[in-house]
C-alpha atoms as a PDB file:
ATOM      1  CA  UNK A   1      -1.368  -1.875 -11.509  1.00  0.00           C
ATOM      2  CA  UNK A   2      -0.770  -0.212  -8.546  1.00  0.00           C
ATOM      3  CA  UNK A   3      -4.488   1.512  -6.607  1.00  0.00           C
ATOM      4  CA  UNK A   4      -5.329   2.937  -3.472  1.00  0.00           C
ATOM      5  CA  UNK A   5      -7.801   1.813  -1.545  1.00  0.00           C
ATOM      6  CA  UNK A   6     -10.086   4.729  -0.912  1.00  0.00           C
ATOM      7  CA  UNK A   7     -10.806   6.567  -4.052  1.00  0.00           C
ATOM      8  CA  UNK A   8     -13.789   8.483  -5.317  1.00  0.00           C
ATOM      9  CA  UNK A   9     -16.422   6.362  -7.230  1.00  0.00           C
ATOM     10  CA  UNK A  10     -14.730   2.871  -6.701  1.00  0.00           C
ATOM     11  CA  UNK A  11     -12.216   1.664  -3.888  1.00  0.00           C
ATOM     12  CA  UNK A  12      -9.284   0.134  -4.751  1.00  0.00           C
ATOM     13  CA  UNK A  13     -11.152  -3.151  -3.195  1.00  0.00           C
ATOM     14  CA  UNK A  14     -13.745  -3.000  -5.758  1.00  0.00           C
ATOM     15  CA  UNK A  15     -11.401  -2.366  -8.957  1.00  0.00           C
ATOM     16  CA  UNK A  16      -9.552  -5.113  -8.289  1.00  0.00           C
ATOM     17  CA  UNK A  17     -12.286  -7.239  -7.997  1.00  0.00           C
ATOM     18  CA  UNK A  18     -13.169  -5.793 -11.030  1.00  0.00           C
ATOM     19  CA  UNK A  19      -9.897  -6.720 -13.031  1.00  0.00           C
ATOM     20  CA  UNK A  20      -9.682  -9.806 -11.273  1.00  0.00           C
ATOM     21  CA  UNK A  21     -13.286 -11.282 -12.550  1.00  0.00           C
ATOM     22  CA  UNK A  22     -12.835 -10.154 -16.191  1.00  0.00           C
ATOM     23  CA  UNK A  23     -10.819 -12.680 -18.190  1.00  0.00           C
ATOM     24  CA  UNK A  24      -8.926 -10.327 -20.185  1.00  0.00           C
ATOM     25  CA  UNK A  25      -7.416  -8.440 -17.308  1.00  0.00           C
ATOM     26  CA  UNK A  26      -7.291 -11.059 -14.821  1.00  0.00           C
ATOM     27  CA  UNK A  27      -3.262 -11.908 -15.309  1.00  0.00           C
ATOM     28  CA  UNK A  28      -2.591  -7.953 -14.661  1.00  0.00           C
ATOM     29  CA  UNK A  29      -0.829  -7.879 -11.102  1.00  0.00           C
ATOM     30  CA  UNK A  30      -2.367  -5.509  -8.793  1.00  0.00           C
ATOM     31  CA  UNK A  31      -0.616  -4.135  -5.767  1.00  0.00           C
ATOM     32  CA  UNK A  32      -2.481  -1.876  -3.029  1.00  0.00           C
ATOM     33  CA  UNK A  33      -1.165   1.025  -1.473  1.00  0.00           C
ATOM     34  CA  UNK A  34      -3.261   2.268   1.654  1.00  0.00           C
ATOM     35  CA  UNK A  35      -2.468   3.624   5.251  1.00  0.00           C
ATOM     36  CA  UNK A  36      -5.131   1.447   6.224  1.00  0.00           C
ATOM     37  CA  UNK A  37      -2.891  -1.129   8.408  1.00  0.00           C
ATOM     38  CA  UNK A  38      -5.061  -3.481  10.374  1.00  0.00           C
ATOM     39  CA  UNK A  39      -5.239  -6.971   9.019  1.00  0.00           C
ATOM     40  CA  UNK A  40      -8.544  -6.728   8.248  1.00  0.00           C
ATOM     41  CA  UNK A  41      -8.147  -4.783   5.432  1.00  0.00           C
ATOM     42  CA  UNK A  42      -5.316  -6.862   4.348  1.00  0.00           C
ATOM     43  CA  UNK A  43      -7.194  -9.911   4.347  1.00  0.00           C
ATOM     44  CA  UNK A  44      -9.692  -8.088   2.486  1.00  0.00           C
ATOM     45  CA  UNK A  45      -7.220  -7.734  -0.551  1.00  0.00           C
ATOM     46  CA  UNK A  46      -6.324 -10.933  -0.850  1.00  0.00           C
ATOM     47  CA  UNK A  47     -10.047 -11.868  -0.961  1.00  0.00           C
ATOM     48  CA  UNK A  48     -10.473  -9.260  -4.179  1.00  0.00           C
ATOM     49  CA  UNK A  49      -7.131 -11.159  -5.569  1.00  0.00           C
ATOM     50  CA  UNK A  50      -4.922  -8.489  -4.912  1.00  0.00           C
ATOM     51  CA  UNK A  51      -1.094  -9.630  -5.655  1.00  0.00           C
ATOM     52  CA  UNK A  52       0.205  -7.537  -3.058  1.00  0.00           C
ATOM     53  CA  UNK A  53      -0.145  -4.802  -0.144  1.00  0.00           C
ATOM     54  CA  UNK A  54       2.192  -2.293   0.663  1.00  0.00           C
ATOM     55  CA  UNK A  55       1.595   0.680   3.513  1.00  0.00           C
ATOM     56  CA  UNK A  56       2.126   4.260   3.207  1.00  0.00           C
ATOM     57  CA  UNK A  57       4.372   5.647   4.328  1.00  0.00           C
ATOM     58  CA  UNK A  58       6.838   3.570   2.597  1.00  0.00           C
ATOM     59  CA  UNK A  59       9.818   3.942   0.598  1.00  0.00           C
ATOM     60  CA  UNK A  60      10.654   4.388  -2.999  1.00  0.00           C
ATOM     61  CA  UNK A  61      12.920   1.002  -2.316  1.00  0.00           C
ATOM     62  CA  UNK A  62      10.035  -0.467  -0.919  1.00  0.00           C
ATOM     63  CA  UNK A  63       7.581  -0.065  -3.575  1.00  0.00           C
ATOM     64  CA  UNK A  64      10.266  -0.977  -5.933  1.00  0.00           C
ATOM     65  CA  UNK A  65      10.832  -3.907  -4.314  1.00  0.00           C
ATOM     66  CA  UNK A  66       7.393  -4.994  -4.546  1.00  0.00           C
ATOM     67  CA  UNK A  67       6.434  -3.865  -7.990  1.00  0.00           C
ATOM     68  CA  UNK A  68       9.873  -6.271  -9.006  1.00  0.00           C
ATOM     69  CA  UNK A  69       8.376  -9.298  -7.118  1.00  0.00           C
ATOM     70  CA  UNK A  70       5.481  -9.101  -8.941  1.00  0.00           C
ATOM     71  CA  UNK A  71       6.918  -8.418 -12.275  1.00  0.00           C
ATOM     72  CA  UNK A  72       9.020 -11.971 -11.744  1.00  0.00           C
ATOM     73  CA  UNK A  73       5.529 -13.232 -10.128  1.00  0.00           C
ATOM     74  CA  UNK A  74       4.602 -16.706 -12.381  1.00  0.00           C
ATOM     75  CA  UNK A  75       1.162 -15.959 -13.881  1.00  0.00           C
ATOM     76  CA  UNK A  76      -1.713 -19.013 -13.364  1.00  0.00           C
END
């Protein structure tokens, strides 16, 4: 799954805290996309579970990259 962080409703944090708590989405790698770039809010992610982090303005190479790592990503 790939989320934003700021979103109407629900950030991004809070969704994937969301999937992450409920045992029959848990597995489902979520990656964050956000031009929020201080390391607070990366540290934040990996608090909610998130799998991975990526900042915008990135590249279509970039995400790929990432969404790949976490499609070869061993499950717990």
């Amino acid at each position: 799954m790939v989320t934003d962080v700021v979103m109407p409703g629900m950030s991004g944090f809070e969704l994937c805290r969301f999937i992450k708590t409920n045992p029959t989405s848990q597995k489902v790698p979520i990656l964050i996309c956000s031009s929020k770039n201080q390391a607070i809010h990366r540290l934040w992610a990996k608090k909610q579970a998130a799998d991975a982090y990526i900042i915008k303005l990135y590249t279509p190479e970039q995400l790929l990259n990432v969404i790949q790592s976490l499609a070869h990503k061993p499950t717990n």
